[in-house]
C-alpha atoms as a PDB file:
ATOM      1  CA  UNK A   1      66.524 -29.328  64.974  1.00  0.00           C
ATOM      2  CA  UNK A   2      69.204 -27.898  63.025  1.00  0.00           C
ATOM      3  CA  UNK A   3      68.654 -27.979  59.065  1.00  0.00           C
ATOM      4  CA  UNK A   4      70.269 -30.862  57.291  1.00  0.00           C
ATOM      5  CA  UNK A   5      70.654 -28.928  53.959  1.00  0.00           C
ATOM      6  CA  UNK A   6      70.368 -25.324  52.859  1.00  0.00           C
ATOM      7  CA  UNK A   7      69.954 -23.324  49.398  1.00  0.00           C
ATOM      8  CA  UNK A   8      72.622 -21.985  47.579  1.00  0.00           C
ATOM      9  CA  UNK A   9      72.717 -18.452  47.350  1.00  0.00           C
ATOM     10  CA  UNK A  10      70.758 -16.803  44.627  1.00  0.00           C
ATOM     11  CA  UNK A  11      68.048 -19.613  44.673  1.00  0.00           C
ATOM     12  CA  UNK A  12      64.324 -20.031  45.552  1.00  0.00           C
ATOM     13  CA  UNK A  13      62.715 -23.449  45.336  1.00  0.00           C
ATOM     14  CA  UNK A  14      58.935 -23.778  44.153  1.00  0.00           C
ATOM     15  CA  UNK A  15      57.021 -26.643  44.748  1.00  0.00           C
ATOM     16  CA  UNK A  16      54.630 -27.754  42.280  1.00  0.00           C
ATOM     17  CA  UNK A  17      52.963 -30.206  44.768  1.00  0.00           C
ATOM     18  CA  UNK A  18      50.055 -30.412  47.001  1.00  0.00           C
ATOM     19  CA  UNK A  19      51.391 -33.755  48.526  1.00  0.00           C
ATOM     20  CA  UNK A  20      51.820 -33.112  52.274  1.00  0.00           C
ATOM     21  CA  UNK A  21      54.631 -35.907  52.643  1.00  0.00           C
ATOM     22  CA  UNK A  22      56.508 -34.486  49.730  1.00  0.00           C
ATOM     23  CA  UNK A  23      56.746 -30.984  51.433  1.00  0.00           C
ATOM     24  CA  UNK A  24      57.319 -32.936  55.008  1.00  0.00           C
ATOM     25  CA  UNK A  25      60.395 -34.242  53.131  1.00  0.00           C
ATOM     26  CA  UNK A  26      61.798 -30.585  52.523  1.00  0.00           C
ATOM     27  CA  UNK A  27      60.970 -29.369  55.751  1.00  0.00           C
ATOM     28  CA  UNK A  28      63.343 -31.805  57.138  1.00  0.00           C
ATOM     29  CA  UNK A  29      65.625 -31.128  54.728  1.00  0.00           C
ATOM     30  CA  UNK A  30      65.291 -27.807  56.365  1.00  0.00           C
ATOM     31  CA  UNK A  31      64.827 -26.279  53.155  1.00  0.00           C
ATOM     32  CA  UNK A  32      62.785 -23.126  52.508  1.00  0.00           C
ATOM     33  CA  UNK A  33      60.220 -23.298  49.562  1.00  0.00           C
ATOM     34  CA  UNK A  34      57.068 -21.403  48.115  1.00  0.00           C
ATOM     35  CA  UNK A  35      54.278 -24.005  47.268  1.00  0.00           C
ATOM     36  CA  UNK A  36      52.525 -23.358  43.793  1.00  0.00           C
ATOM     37  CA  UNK A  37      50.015 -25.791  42.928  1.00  0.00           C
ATOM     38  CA  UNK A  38      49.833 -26.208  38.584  1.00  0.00           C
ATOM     39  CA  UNK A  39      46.726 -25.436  37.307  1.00  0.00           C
ATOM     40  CA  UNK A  40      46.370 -27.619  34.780  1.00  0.00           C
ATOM     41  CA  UNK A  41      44.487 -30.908  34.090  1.00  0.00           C
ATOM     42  CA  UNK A  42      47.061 -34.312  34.653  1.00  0.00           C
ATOM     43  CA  UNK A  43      47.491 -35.934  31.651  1.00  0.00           C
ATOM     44  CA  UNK A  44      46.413 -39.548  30.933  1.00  0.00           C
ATOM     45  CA  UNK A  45      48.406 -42.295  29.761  1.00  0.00           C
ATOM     46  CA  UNK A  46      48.546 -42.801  26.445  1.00  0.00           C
ATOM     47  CA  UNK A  47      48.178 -46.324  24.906  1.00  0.00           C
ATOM     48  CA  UNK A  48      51.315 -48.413  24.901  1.00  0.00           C
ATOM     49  CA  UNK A  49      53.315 -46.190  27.246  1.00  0.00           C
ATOM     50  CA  UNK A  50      55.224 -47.633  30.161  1.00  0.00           C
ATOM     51  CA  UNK A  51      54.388 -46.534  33.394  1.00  0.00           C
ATOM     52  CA  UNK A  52      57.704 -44.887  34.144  1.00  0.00           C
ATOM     53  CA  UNK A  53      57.179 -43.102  30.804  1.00  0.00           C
ATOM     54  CA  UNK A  54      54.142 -41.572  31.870  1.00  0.00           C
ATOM     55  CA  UNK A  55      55.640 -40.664  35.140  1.00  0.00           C
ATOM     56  CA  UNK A  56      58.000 -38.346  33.799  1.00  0.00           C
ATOM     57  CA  UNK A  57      55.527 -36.945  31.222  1.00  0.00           C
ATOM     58  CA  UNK A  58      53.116 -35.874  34.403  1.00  0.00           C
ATOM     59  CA  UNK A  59      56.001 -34.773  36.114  1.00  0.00           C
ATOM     60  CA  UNK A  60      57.248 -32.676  33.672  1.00  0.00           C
ATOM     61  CA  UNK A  61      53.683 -31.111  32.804  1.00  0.00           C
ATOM     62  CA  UNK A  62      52.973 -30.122  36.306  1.00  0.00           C
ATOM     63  CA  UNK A  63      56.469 -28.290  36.333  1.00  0.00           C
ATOM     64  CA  UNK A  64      55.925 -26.528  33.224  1.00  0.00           C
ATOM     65  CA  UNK A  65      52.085 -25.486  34.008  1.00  0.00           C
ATOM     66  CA  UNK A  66      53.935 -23.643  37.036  1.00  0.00           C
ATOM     67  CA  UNK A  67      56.716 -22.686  34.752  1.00  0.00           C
ATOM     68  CA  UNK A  68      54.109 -20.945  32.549  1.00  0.00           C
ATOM     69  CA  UNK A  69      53.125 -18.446  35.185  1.00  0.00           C
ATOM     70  CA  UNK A  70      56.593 -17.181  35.863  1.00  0.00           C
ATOM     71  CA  UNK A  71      57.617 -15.623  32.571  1.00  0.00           C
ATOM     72  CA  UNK A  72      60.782 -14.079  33.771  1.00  0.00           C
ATOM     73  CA  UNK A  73      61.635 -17.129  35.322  1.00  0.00           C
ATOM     74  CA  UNK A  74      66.021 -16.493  36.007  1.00  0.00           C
ATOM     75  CA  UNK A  75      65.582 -12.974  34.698  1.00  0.00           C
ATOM     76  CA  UNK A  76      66.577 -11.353  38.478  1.00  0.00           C
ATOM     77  CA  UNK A  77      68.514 -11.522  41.186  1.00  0.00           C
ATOM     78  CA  UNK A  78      66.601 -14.585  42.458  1.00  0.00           C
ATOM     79  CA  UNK A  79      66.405 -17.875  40.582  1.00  0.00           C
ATOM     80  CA  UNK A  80      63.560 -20.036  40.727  1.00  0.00           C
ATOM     81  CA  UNK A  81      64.108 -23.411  40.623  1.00  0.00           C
ATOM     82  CA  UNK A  82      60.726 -25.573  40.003  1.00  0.00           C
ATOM     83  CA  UNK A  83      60.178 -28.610  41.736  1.00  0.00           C
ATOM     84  CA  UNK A  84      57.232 -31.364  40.731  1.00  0.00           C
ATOM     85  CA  UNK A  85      56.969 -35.273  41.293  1.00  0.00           C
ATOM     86  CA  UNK A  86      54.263 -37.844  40.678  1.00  0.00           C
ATOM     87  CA  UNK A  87      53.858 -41.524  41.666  1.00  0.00           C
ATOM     88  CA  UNK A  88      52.206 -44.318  39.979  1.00  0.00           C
ATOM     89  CA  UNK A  89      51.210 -47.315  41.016  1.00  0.00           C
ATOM     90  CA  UNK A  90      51.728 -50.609  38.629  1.00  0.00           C
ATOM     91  CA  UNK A  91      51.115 -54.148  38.221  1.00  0.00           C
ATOM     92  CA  UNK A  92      51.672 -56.363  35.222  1.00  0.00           C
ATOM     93  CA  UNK A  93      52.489 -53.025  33.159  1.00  0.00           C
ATOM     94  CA  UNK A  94      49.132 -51.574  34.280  1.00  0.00           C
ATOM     95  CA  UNK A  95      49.002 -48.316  35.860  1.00  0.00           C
ATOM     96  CA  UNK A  96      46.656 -48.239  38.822  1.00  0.00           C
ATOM     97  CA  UNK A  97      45.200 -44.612  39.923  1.00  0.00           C
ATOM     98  CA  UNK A  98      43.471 -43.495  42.574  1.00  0.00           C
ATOM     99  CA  UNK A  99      39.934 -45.541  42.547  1.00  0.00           C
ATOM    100  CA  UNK A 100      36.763 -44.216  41.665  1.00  0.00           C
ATOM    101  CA  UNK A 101      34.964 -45.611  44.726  1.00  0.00           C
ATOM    102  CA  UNK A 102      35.121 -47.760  47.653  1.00  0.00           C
ATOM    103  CA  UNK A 103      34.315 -50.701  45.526  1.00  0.00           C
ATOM    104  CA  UNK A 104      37.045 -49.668  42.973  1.00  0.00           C
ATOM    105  CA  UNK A 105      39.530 -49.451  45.767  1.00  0.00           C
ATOM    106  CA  UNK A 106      38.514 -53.138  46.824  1.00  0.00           C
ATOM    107  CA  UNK A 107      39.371 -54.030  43.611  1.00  0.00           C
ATOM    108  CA  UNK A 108      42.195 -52.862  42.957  1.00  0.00           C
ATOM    109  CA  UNK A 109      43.570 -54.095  46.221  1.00  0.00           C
ATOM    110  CA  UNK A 110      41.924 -57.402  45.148  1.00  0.00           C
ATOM    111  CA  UNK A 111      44.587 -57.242  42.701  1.00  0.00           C
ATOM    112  CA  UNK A 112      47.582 -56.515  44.831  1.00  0.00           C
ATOM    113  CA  UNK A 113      46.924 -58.983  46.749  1.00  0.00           C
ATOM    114  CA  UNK A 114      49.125 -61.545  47.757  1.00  0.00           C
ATOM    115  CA  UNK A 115      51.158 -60.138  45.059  1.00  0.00           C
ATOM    116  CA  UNK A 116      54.643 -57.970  43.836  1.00  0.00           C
ATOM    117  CA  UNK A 117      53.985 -54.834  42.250  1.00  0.00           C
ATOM    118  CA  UNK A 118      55.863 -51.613  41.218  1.00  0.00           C
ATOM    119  CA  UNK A 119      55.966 -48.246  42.269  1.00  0.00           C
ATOM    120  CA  UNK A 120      57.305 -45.272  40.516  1.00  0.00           C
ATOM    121  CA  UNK A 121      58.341 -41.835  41.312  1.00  0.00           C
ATOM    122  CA  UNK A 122      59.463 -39.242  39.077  1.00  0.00           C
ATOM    123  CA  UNK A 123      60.695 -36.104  39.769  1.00  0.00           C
ATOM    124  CA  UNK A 124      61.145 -33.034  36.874  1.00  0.00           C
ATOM    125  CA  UNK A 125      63.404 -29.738  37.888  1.00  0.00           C
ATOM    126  CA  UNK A 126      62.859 -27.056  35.424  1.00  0.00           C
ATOM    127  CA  UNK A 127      66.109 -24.522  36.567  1.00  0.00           C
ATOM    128  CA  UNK A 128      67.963 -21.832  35.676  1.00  0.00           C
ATOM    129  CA  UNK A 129      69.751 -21.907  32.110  1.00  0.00           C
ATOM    130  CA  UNK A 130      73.251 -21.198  33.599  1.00  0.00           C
ATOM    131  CA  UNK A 131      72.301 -24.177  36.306  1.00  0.00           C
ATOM    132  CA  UNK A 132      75.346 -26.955  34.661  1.00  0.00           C
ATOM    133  CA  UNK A 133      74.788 -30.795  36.372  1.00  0.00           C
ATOM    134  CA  UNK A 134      78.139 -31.911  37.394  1.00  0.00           C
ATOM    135  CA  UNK A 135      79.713 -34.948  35.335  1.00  0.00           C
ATOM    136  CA  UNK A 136      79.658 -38.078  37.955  1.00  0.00           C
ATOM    137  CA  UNK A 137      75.237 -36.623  37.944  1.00  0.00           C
ATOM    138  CA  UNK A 138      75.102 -37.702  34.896  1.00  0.00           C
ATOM    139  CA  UNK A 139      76.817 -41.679  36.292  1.00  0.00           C
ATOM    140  CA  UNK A 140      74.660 -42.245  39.114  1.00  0.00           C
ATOM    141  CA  UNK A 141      74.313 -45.538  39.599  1.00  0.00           C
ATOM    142  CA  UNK A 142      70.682 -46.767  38.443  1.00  0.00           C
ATOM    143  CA  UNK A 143      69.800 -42.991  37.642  1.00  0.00           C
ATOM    144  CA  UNK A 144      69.290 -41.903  34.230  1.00  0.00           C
ATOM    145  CA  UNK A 145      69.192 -38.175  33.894  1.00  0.00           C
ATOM    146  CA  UNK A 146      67.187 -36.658  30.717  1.00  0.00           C
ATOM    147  CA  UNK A 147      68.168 -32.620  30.230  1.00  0.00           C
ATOM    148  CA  UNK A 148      66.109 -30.619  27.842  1.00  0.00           C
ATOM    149  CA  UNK A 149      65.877 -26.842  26.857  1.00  0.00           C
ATOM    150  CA  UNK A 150      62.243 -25.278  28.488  1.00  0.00           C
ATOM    151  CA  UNK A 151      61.965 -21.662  26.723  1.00  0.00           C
ATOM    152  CA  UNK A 152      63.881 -19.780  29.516  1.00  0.00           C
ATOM    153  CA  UNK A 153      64.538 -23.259  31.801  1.00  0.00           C
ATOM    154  CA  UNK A 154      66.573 -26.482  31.865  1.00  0.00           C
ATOM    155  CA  UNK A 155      64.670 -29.236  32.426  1.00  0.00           C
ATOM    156  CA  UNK A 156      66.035 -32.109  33.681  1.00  0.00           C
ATOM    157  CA  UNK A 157      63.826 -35.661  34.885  1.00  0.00           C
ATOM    158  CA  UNK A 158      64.591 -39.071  36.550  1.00  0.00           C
ATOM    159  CA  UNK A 159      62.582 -41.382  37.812  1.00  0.00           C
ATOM    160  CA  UNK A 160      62.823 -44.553  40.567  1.00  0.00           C
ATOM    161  CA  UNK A 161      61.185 -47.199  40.681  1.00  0.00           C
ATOM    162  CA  UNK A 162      60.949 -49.988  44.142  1.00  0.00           C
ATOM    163  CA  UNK A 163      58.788 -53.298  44.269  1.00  0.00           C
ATOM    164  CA  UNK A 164      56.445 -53.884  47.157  1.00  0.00           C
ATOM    165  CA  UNK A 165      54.893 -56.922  47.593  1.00  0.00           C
ATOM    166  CA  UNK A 166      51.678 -57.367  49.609  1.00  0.00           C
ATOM    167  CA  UNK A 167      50.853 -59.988  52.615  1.00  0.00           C
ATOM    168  CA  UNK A 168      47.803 -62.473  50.995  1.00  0.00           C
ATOM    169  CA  UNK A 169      45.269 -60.889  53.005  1.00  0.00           C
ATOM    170  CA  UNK A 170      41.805 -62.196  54.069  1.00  0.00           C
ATOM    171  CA  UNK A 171      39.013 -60.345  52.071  1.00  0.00           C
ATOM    172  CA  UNK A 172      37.608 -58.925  55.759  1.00  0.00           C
ATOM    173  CA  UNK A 173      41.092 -57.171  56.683  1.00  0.00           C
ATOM    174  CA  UNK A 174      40.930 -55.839  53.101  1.00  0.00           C
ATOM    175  CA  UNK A 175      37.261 -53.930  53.223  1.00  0.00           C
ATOM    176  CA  UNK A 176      38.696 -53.217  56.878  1.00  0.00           C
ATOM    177  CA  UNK A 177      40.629 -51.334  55.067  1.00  0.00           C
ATOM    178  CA  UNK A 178      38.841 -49.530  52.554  1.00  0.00           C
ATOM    179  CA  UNK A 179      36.165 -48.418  54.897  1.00  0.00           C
ATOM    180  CA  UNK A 180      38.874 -46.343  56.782  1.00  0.00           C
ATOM    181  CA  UNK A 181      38.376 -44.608  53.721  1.00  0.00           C
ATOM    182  CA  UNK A 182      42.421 -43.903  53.358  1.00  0.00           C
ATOM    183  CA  UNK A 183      42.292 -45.594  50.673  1.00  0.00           C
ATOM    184  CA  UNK A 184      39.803 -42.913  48.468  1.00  0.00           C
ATOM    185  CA  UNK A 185      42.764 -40.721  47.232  1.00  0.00           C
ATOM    186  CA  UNK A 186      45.988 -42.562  46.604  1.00  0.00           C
ATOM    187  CA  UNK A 187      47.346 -44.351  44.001  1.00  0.00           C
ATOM    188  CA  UNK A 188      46.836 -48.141  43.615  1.00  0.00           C
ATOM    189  CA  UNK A 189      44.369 -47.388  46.557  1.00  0.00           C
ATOM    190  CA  UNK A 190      46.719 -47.626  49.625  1.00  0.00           C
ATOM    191  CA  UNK A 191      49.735 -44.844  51.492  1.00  0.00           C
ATOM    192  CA  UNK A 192      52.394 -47.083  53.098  1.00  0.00           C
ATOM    193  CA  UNK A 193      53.173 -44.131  55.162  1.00  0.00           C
ATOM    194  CA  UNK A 194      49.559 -44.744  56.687  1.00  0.00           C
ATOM    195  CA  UNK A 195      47.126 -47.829  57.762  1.00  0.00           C
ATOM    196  CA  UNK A 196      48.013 -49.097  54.599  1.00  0.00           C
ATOM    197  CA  UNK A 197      51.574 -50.563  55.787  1.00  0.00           C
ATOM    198  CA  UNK A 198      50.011 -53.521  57.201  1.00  0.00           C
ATOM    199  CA  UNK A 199      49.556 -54.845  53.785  1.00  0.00           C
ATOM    200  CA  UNK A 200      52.883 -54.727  52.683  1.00  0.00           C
ATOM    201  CA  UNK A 201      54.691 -57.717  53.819  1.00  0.00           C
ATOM    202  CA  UNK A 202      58.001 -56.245  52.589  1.00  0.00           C
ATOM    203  CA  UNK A 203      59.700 -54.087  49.610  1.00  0.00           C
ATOM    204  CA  UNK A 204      62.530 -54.072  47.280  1.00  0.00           C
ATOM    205  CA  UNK A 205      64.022 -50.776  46.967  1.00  0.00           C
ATOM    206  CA  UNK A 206      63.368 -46.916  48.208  1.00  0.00           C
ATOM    207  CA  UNK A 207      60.355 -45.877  51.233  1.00  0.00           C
ATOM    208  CA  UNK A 208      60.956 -42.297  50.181  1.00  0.00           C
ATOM    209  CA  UNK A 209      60.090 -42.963  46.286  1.00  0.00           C
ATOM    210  CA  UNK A 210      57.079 -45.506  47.449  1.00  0.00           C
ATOM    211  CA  UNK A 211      55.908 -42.455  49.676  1.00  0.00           C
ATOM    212  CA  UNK A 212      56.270 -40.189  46.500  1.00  0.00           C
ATOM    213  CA  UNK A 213      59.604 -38.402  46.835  1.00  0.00           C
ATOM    214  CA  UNK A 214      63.045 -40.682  45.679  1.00  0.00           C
ATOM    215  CA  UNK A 215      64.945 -38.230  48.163  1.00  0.00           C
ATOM    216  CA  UNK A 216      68.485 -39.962  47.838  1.00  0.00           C
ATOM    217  CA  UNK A 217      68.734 -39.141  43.703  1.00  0.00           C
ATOM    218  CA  UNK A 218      67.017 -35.715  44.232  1.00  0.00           C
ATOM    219  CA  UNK A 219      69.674 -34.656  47.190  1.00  0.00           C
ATOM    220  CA  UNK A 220      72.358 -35.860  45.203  1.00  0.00           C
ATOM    221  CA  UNK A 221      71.522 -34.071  41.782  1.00  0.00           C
ATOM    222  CA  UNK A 222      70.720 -30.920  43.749  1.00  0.00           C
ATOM    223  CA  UNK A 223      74.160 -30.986  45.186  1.00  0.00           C
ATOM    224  CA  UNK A 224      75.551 -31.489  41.887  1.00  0.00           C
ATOM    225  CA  UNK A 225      73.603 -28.630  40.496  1.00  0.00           C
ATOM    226  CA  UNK A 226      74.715 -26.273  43.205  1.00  0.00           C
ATOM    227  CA  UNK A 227      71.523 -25.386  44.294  1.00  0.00           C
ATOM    228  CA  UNK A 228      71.654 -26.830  47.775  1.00  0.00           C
ATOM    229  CA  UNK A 229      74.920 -27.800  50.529  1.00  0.00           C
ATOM    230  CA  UNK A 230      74.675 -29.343  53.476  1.00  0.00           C
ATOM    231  CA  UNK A 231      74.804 -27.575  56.549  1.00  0.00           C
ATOM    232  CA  UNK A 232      78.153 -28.786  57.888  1.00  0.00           C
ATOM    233  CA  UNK A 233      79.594 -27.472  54.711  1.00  0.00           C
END
């Protein structure tokens, strides 16, 4: 299949992910990467912060834990540009992570039940200090674009956020569910990419950012960054 997008010349994109469906999503982009995982403990929310707050906080610190190991980071020819993401899961400004157990993940999708909750995806690029975001970026329409100075980066974050809402489910299909045992590492306890779509009865808003990637505001402030074209360009 022929690559929708490619890299700019001069670039190399790191991802600072070990989600498999976030690095699906560049591969068909067609874009080339180098996976490097942050080695560094996630933070935890702090009291009183929003959940898209925190989203962009653990966003950012997995991109700078992998920023930390590359000291001459835009120094050569080559100019890394640092990928990372994270999703949350909330409801009722309560962030739910992944659950302890399978009688955690019962109850949190006890809680979701029959019910509208949020998911958010945010998405930190620590780049190049020459890297300038074009103007109309900066006007996206929903997207607000935060740029700070990172020692020898840019940093720049945005977040998404979409509302799924889940089908009032019998308790049976729910522990159905759980003993698949899907739910034992994601977020609120469920992947709508997986067996968990049958409890979502529909969504307000972006698959991609639900999945864990908001690929429609990352393409487009890529392109304005001139680190990736499109093909046909």
């Amino acid at each position: 299949m022929r690559p929708l997008f490619r890299l700019c010349a001069g670039y190399e994109l790191v991802l600072a992910s070990g989600s498999p469906r976030r690095r699906q999503f560049l591969n068909e982009w067609g874009l080339p990467f180098r996976l490097q995982l942050a080695e560094a403990e996630e933070p935890r929310p702090m009291q009183g912060e929003s959940p898209e707050a925190y989203t962009r906080r653990a966003a950012t610190a997995k991109a700078l834990a992998v920023g930390q190991t590359m000291p001459q980071a835009g120094s050569g020819a080559i100019r890394p540009v640092i990928l990372a993401a994270d999703t949350v899961v909330a409801i009722e400004g309560d962030i739910l992570g992944k659950p302890q157990n399978p009688a955690h993940a019962l109850s949190m999708l006890e809680r979701l039940n029959g019910a509208g909750h949020e998911v958010i995806s945010a998405v930190c690029l620590l780049l190049p200090a020459q890297c300038a975001l074009a103007p109309e970026a900066s006007a996206l329409p929903g997207l607000h674009v935060q740029e700070t100075a990172a020692g020898p980066y840019r940093m720049l974050s945005f977040s998404d956020v979409s509302r799924v809402f889940f089908h009032h489910w019998p308790q049976t299909v729910l522990q159905a569910y759980v003993d698949t045992g899907e739910p034992d590492d994601k977020a609120g306890a469920y992947a709508i990419q997986g067996q968990g779509s049958v409890l979502v009865e529909r969504m307000e808003g972006s698959w991609s950012t639900v999945v864990g990637l908001p690929v429609t505001p990352l393409a487009q402030v890529m392109i304005s960054l001139g680190i990736m074209q499109p093909c046909a360009a």
